[in-house]
C-alpha atoms as a PDB file:
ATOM      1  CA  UNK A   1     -19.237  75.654   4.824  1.00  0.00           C
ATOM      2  CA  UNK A   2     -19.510  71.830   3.785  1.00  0.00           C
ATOM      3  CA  UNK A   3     -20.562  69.007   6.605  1.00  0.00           C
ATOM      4  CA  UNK A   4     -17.446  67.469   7.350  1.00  0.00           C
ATOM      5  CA  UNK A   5     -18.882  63.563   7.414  1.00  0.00           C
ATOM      6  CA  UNK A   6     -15.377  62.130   8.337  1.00  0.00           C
ATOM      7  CA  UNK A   7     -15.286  59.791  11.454  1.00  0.00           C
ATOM      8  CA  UNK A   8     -19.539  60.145  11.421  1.00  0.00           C
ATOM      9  CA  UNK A   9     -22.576  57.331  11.114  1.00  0.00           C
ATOM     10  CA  UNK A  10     -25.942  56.811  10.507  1.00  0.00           C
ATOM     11  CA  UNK A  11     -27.849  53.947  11.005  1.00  0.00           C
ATOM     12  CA  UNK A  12     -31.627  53.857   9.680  1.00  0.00           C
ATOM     13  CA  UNK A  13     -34.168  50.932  10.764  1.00  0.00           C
ATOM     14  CA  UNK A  14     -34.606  48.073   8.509  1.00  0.00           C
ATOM     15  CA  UNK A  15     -37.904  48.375   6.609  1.00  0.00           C
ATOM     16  CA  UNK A  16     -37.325  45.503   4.784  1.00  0.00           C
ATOM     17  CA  UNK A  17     -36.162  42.732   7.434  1.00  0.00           C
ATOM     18  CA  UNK A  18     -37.708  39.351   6.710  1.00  0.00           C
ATOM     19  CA  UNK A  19     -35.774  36.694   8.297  1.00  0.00           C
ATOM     20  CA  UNK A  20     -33.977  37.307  11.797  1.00  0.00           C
ATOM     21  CA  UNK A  21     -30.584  36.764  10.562  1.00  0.00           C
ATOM     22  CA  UNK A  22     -30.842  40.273   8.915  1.00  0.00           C
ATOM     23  CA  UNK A  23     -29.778  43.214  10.594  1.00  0.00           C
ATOM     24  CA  UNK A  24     -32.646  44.851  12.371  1.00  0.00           C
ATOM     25  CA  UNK A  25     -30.953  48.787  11.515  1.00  0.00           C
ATOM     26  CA  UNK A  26     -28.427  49.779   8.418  1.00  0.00           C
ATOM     27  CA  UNK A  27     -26.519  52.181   7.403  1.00  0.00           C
ATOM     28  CA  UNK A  28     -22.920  53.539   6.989  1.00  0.00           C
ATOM     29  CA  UNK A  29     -19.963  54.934   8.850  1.00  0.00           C
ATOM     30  CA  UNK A  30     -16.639  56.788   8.104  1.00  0.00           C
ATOM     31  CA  UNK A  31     -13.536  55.567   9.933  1.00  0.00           C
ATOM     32  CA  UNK A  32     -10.514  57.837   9.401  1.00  0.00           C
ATOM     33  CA  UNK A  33     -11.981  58.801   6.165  1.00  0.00           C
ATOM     34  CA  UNK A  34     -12.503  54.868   4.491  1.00  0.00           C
ATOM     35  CA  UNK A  35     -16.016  54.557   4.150  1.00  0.00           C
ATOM     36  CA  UNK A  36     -17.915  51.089   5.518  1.00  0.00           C
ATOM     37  CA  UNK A  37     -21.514  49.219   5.530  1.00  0.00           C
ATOM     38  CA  UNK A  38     -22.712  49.209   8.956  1.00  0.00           C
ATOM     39  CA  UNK A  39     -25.053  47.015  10.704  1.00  0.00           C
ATOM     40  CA  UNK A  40     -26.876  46.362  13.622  1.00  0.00           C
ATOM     41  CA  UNK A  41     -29.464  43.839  15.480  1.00  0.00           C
ATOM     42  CA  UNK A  42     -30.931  44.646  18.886  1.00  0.00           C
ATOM     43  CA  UNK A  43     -30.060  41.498  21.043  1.00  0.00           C
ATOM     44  CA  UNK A  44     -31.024  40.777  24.698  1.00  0.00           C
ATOM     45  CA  UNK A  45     -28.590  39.591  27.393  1.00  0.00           C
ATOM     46  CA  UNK A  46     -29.053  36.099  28.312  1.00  0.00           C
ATOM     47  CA  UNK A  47     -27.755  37.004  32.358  1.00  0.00           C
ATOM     48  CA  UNK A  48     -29.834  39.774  32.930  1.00  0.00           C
ATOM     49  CA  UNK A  49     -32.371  40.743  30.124  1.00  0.00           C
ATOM     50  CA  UNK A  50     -30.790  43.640  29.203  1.00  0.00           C
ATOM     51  CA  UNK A  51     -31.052  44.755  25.683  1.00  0.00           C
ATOM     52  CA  UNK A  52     -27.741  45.999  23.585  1.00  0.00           C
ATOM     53  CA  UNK A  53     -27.084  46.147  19.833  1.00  0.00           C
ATOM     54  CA  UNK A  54     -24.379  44.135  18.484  1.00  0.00           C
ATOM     55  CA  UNK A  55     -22.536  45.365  15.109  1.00  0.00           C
ATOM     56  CA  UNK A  56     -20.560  44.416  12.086  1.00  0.00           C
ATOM     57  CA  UNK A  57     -18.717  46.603   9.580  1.00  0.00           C
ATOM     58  CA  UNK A  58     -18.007  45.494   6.375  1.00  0.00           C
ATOM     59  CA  UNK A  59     -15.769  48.302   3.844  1.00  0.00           C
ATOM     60  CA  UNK A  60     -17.785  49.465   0.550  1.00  0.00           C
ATOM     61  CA  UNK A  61     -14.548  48.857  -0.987  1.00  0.00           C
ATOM     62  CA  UNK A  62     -13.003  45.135  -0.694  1.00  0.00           C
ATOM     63  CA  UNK A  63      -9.405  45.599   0.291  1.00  0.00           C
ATOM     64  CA  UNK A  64      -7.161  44.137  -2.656  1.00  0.00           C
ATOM     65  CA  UNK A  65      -5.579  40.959  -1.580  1.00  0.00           C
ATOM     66  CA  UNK A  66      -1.874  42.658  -0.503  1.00  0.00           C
ATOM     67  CA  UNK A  67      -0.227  41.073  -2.993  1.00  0.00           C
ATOM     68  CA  UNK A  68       1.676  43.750  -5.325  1.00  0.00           C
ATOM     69  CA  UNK A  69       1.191  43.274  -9.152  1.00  0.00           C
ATOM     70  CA  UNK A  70       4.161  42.090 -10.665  1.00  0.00           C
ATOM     71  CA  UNK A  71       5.987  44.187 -13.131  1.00  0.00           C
ATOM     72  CA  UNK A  72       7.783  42.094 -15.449  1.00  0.00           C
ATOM     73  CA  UNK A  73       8.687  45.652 -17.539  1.00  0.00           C
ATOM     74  CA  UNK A  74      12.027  46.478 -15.283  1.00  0.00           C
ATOM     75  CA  UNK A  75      14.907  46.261 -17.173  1.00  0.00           C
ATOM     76  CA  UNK A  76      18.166  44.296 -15.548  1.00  0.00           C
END
């Protein structure tokens, strides 16, 4: 039986950090089957100190623009 990876993530700890603005853990995630880049830093609350991650996703595959390709082939 394959691992069925659909709507799964991993995120790894980033080895190779060297300024701030770069995510402190990486990795990837599957949302209804579209794959995407996943990041994370490890802030800390400014009202009470607690610590939380905050994210970003980013797809591996840039979404076309939405605009369909003309087909100037039809015949009228």
């Amino acid at each position: 039986m394959t691992y069925d990876n659909r709507d799964r993530g991993v995120l790894f700890k980033n080895e190779r950090k060297e300024r701030d603005a770069q995510a402190d853990y990486t990795g990837n995630i599957n949302v209804g089957g579209v794959e995407f880049w996943l990041n994370a830093w490890i802030k800390e609350s400014k009202k009470d100190g607690r610590k939380f991650m905050s994210l970003s996703v980013k797809p591996k595959v840039e979404p076309s623009s939405g605009t369909p390709e003309m087909n100037d082939d039809i015949p009228f």
